[in-house]
N, C-alpha and C. Protein backbone atom coordinates (compact mmCIF):
# COMPACT_ATOMS: atom_id res chain seq x y z
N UNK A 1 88.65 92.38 99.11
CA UNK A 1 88.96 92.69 100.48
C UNK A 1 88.93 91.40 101.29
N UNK A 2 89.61 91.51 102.30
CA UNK A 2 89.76 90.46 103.29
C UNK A 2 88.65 90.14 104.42
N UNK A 3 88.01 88.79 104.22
CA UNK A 3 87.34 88.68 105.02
C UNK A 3 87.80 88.48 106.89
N UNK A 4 86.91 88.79 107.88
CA UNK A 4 87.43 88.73 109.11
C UNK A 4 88.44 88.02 109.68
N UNK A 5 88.00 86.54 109.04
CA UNK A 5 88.80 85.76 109.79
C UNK A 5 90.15 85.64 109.04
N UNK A 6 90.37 86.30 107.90
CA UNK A 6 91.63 85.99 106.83
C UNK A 6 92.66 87.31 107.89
N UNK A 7 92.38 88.76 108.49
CA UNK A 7 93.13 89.42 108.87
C UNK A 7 94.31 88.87 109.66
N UNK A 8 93.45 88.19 110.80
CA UNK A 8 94.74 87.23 111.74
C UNK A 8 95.85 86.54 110.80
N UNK A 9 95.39 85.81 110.24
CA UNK A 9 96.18 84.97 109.78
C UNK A 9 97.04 85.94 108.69
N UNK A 10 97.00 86.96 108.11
CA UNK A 10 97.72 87.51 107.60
C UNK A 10 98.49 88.77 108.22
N UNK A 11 98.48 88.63 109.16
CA UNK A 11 99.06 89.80 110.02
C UNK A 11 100.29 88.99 110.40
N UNK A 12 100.86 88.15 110.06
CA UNK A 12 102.32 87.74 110.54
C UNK A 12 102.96 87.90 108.74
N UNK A 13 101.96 88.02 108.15
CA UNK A 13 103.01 87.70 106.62
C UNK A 13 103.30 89.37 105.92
N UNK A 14 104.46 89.42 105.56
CA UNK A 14 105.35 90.85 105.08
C UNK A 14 104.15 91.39 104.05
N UNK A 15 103.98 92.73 104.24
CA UNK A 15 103.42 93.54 103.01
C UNK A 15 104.01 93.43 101.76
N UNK A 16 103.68 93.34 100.96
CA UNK A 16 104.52 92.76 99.90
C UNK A 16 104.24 93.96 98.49
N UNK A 17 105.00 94.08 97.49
CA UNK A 17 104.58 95.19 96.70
C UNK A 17 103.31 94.59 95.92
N UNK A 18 102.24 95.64 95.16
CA UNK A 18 100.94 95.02 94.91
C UNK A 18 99.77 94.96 95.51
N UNK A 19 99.89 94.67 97.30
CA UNK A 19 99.12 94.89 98.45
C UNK A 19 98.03 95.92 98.29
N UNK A 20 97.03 95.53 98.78
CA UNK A 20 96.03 96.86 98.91
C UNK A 20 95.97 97.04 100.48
N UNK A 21 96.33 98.05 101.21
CA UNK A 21 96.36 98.56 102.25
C UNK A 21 95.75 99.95 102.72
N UNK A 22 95.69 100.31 104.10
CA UNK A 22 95.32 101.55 104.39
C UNK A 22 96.37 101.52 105.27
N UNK A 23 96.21 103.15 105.73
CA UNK A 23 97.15 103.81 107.13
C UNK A 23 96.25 103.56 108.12
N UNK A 24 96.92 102.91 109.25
CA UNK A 24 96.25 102.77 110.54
C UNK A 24 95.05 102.36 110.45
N UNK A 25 93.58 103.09 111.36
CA UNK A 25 92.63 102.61 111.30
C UNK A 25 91.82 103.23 110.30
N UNK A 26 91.98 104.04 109.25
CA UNK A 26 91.45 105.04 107.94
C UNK A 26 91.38 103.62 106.93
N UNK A 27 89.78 103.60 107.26
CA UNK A 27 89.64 102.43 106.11
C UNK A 27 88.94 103.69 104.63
N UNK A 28 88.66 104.84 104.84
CA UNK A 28 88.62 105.08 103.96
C UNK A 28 88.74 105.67 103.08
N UNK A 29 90.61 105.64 102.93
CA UNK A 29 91.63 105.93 102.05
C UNK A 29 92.05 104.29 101.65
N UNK A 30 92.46 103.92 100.44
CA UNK A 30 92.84 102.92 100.07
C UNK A 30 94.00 102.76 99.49
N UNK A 31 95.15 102.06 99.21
CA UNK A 31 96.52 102.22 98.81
C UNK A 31 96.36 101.00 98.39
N UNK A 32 97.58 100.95 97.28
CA UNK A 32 98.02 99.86 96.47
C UNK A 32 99.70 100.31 97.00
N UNK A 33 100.47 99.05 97.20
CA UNK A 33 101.72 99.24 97.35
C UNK A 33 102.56 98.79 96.14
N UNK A 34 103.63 100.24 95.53
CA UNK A 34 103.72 100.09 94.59
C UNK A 34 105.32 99.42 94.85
N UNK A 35 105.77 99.85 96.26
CA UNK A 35 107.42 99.39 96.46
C UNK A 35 107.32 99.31 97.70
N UNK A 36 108.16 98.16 98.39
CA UNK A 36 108.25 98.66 99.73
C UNK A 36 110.49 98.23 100.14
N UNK A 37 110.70 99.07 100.81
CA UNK A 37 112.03 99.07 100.90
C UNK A 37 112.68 99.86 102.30
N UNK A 38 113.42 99.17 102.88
CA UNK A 38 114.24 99.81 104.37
C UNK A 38 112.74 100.30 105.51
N UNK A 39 111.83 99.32 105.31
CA UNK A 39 110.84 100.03 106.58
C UNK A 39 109.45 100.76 105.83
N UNK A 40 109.81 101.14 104.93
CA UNK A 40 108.90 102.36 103.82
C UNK A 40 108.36 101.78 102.95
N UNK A 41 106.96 102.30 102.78
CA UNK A 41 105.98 101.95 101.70
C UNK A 41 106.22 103.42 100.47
N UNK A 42 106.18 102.96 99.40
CA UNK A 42 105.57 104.12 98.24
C UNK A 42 103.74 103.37 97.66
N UNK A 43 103.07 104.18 98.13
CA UNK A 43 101.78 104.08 98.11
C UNK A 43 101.09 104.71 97.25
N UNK A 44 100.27 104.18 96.66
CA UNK A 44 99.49 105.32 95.70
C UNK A 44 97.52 105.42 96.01
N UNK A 45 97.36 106.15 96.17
CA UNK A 45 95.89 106.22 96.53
C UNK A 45 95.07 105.90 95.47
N UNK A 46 94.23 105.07 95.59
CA UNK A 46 93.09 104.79 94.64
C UNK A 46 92.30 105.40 93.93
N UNK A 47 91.84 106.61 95.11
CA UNK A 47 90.99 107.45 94.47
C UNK A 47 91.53 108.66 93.65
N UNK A 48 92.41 108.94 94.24
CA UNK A 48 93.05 110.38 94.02
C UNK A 48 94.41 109.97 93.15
N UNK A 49 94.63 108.47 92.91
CA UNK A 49 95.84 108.73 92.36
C UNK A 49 97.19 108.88 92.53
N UNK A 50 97.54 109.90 93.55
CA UNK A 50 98.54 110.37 94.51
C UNK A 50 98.99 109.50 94.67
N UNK A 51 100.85 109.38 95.09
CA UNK A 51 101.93 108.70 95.70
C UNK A 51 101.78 109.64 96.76
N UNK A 52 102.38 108.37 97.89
CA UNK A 52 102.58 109.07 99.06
C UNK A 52 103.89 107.76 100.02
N UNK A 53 104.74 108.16 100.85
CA UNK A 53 105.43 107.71 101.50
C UNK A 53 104.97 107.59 102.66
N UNK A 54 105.38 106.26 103.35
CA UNK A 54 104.75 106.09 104.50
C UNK A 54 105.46 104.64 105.57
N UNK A 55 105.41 105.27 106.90
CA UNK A 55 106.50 103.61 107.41
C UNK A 55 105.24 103.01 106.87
N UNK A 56 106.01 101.72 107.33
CA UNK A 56 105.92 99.98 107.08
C UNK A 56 104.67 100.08 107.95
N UNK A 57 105.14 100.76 109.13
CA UNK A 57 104.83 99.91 110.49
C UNK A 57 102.68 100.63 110.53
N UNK A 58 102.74 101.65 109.81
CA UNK A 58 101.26 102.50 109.65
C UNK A 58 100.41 101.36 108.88
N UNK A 59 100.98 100.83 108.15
CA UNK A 59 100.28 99.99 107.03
C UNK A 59 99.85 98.92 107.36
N UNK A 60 98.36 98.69 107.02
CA UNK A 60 97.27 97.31 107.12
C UNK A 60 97.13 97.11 106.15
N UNK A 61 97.06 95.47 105.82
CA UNK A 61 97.10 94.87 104.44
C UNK A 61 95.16 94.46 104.63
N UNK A 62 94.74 94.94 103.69
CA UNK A 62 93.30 94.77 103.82
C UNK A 62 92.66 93.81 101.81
N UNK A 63 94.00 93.05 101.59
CA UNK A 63 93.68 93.05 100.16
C UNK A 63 94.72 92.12 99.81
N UNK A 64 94.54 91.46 99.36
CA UNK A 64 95.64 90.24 98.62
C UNK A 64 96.03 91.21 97.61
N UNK A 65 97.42 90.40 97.38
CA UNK A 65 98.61 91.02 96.13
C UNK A 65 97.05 90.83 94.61
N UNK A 66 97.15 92.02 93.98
CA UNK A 66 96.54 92.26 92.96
C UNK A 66 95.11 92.50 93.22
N UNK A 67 95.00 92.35 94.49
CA UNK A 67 93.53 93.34 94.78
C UNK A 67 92.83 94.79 94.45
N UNK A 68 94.03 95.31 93.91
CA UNK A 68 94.15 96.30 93.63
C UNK A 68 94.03 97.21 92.25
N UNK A 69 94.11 95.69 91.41
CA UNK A 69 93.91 96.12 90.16
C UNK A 69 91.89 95.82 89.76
N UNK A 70 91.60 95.24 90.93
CA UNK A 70 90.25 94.54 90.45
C UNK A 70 89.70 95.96 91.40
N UNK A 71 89.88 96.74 92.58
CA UNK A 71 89.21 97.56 92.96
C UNK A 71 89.28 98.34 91.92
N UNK A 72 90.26 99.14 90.81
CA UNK A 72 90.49 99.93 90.07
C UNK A 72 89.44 100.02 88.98
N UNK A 73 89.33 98.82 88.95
CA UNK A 73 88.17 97.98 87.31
C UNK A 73 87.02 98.83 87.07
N UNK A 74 86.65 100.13 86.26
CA UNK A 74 85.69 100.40 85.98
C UNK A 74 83.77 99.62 85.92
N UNK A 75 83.28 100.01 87.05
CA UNK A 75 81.63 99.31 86.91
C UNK A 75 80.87 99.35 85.49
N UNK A 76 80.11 98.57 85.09
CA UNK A 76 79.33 98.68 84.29
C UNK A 76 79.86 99.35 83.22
């Protein structure tokens, strides 16, 4: 996850596919972006698995490209 001061500075750069993001201010639902195309994310939830569609414009990048595979990583 992104520390405080990394948000600013990444809030001008494109969501990119890979991204770990949430919708709006719901930090706790988590998404990996699996495509993004014409405005639209295809998102898949972390916990649950689920694809889901969603604008561009809902989406916070809270996670560098491949953050997503290290939240996934089974503990212990």
């Amino acid at each position: 996850m992104l520390e405080a001061n990394e948000y600013e500075a990444l809030r001008h750069v494109p969501i990119r596919d890979g991204d770990l993001v949430c919708l709006s201010n719901d930090r706790n639902n988590l998404y990996t972006v699996i495509l993004v195309r014409e405005g639209r994310c295809w998102l898949r939830n972390l916990q649950t698995e689920l694809d889901t569609l969603a604008s561009l414009k809902l989406c916070q990048r809270i996670g560098h490209e491949g953050a997503a595979e290290w939240m996934q990583t089974p503990m212990g």
